[in-house]
C-alpha atoms as a PDB file:
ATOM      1  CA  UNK A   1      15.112  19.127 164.459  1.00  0.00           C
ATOM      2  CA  UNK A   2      15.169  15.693 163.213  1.00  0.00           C
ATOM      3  CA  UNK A   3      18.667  14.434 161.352  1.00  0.00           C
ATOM      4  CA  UNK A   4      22.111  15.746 161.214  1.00  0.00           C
ATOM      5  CA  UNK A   5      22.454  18.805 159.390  1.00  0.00           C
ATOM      6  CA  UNK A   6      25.306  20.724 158.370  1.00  0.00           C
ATOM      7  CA  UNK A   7      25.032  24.434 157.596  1.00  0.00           C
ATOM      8  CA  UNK A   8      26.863  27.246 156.301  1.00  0.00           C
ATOM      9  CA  UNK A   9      25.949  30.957 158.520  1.00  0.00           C
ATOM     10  CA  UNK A  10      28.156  33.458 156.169  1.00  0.00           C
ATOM     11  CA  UNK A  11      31.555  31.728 155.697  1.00  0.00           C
ATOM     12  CA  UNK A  12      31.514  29.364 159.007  1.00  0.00           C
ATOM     13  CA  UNK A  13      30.465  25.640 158.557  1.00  0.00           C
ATOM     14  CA  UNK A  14      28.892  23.638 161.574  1.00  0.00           C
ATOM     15  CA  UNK A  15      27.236  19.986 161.988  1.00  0.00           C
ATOM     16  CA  UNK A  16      23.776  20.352 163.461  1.00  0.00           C
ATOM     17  CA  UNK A  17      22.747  16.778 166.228  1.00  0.00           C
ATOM     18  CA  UNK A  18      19.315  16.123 165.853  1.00  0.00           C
ATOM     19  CA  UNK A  19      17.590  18.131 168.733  1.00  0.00           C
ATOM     20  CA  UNK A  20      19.983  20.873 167.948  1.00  0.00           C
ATOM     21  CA  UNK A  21      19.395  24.796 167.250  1.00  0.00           C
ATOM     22  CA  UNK A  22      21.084  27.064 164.517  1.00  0.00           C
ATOM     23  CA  UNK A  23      19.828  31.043 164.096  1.00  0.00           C
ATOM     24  CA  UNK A  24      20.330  31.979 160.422  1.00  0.00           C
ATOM     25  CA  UNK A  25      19.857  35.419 160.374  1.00  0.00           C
ATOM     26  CA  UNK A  26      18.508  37.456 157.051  1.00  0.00           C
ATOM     27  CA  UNK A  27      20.923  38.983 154.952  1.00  0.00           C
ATOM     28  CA  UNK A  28      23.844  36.605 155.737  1.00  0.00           C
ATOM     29  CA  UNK A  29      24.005  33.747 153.659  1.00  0.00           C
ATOM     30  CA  UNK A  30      23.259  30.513 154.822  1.00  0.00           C
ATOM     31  CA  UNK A  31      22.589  26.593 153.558  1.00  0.00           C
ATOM     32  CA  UNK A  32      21.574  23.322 155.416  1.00  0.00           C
ATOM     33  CA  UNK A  33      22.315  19.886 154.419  1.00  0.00           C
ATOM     34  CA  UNK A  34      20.767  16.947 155.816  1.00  0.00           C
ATOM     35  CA  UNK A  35      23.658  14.627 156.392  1.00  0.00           C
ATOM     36  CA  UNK A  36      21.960  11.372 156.884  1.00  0.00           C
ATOM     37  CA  UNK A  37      19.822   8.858 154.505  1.00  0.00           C
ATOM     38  CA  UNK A  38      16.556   8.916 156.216  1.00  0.00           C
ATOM     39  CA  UNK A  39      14.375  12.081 155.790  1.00  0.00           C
ATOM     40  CA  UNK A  40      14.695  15.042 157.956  1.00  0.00           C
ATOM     41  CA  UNK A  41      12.642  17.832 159.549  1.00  0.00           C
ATOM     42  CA  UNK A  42      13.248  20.967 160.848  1.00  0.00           C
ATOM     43  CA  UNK A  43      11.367  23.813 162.447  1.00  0.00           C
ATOM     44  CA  UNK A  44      11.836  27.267 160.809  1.00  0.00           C
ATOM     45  CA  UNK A  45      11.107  30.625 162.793  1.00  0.00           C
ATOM     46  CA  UNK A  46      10.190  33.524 160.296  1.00  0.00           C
ATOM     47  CA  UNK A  47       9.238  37.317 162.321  1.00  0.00           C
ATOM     48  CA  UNK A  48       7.678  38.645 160.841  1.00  0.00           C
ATOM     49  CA  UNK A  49       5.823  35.284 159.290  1.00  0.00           C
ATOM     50  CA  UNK A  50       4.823  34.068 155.875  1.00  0.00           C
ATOM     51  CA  UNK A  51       7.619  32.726 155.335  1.00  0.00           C
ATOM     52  CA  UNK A  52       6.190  29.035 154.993  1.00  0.00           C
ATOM     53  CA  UNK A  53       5.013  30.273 151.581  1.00  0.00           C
ATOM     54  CA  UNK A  54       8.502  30.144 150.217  1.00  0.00           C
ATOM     55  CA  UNK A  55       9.252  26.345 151.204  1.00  0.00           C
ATOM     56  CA  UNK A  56       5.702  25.205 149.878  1.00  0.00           C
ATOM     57  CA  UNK A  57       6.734  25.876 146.309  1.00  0.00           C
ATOM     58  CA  UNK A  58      10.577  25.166 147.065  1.00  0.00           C
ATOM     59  CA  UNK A  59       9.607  21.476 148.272  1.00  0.00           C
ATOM     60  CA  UNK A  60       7.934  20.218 145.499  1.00  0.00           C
ATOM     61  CA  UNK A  61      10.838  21.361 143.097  1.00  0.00           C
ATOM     62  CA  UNK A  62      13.945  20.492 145.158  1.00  0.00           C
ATOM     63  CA  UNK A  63      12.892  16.950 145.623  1.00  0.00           C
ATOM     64  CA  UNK A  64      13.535  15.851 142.656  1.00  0.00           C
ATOM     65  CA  UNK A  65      16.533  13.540 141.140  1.00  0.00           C
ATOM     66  CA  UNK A  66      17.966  16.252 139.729  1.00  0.00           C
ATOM     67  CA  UNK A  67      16.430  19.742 140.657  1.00  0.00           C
ATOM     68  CA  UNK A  68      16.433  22.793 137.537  1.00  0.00           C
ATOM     69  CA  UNK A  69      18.466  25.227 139.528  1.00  0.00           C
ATOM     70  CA  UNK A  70      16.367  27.720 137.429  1.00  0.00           C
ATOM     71  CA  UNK A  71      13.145  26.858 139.090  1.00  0.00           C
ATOM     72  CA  UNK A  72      14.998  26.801 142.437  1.00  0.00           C
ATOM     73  CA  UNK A  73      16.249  30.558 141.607  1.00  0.00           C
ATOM     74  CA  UNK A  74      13.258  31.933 140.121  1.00  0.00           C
ATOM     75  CA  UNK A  75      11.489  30.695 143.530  1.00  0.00           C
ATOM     76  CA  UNK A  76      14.292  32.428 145.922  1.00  0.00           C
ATOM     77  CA  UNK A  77      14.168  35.409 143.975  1.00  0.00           C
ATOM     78  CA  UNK A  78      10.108  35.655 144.395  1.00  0.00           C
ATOM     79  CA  UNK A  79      10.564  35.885 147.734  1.00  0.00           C
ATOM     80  CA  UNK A  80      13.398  38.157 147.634  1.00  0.00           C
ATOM     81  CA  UNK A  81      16.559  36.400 147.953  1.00  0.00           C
ATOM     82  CA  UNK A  82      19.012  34.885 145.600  1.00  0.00           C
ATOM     83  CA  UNK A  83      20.199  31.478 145.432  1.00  0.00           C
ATOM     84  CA  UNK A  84      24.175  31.195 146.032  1.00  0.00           C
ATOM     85  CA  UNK A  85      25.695  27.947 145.103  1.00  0.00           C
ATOM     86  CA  UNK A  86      27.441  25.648 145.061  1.00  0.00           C
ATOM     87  CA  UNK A  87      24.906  23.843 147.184  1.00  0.00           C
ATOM     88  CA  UNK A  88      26.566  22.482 150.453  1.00  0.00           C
ATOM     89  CA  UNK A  89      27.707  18.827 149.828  1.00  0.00           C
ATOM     90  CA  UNK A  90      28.415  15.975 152.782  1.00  0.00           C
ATOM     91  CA  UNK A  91      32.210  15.775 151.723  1.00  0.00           C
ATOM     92  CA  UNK A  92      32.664  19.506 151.796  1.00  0.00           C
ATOM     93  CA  UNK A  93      35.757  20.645 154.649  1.00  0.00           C
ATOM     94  CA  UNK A  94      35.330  23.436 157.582  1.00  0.00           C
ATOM     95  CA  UNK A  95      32.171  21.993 158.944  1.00  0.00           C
ATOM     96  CA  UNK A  96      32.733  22.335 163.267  1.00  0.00           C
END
C-alpha cells in the first residue's frame, strides 16, 4: 500500500500507514480514502478472483472532478453490491 488511507470495516473507522494491511471482508460494508495529495495504490485480494473487473470500469468513472454517483452505483450493483454513502471524507471523526 502506497499513501495513508482511512477506511470504514462496518461501523469502525481506522487510518491505514503506507505499508499497512486492512481485511475488508464481503458482506460488511466498507470504504477507503486516500488521505494524502499525491496518488495512491493499493493491492486488493479477491478469492475467489475476478474481481479486478469491477475497479477497471470503477476507475475511469470515479476519477473525475465530480463523479455521477449513478454511474458509480450502476457499476457496484453489476457486480453485486450496492454503493452506501456518504463517501468517507478526510475531516470525518472516529477514524483510530
Amino acid at each position: 500500500m502506497k499513501g495513508r488511507y482511512k477506511i470504514r470495516i462496518g461501523d469502525e473507522l481506522f487510518v491505514c500507514e503506507e505499508g499497512g494491511f486492512a481485511y475488508l471482508p464481503s458482506g460488511i460494508p466498507h470504504a477507503f480514502l486516500n488521505l494524502t495529495n499525491e496518488p495512491g495504490e493499493i493491492v486488493v485480494v479477491y478469492t475467489p478472483g475476478g474481481g479486478h473487473k469491477f475497479y477497471e470500469e470503477l476507475g475511469p468513472i470515479s476519477r473525475s472532478a465530480q463523479p455521477d454517483r449513478a454511474a458509480i452505483a450502476a457499476v457496484f450493483e453489476k457486480y453485486g453490491m450496492t454503493l452506501l454513502g456518504p463517501p468517507l471524507s478526510v475531516d470525518s471523526a472516529g477514524a483510530r
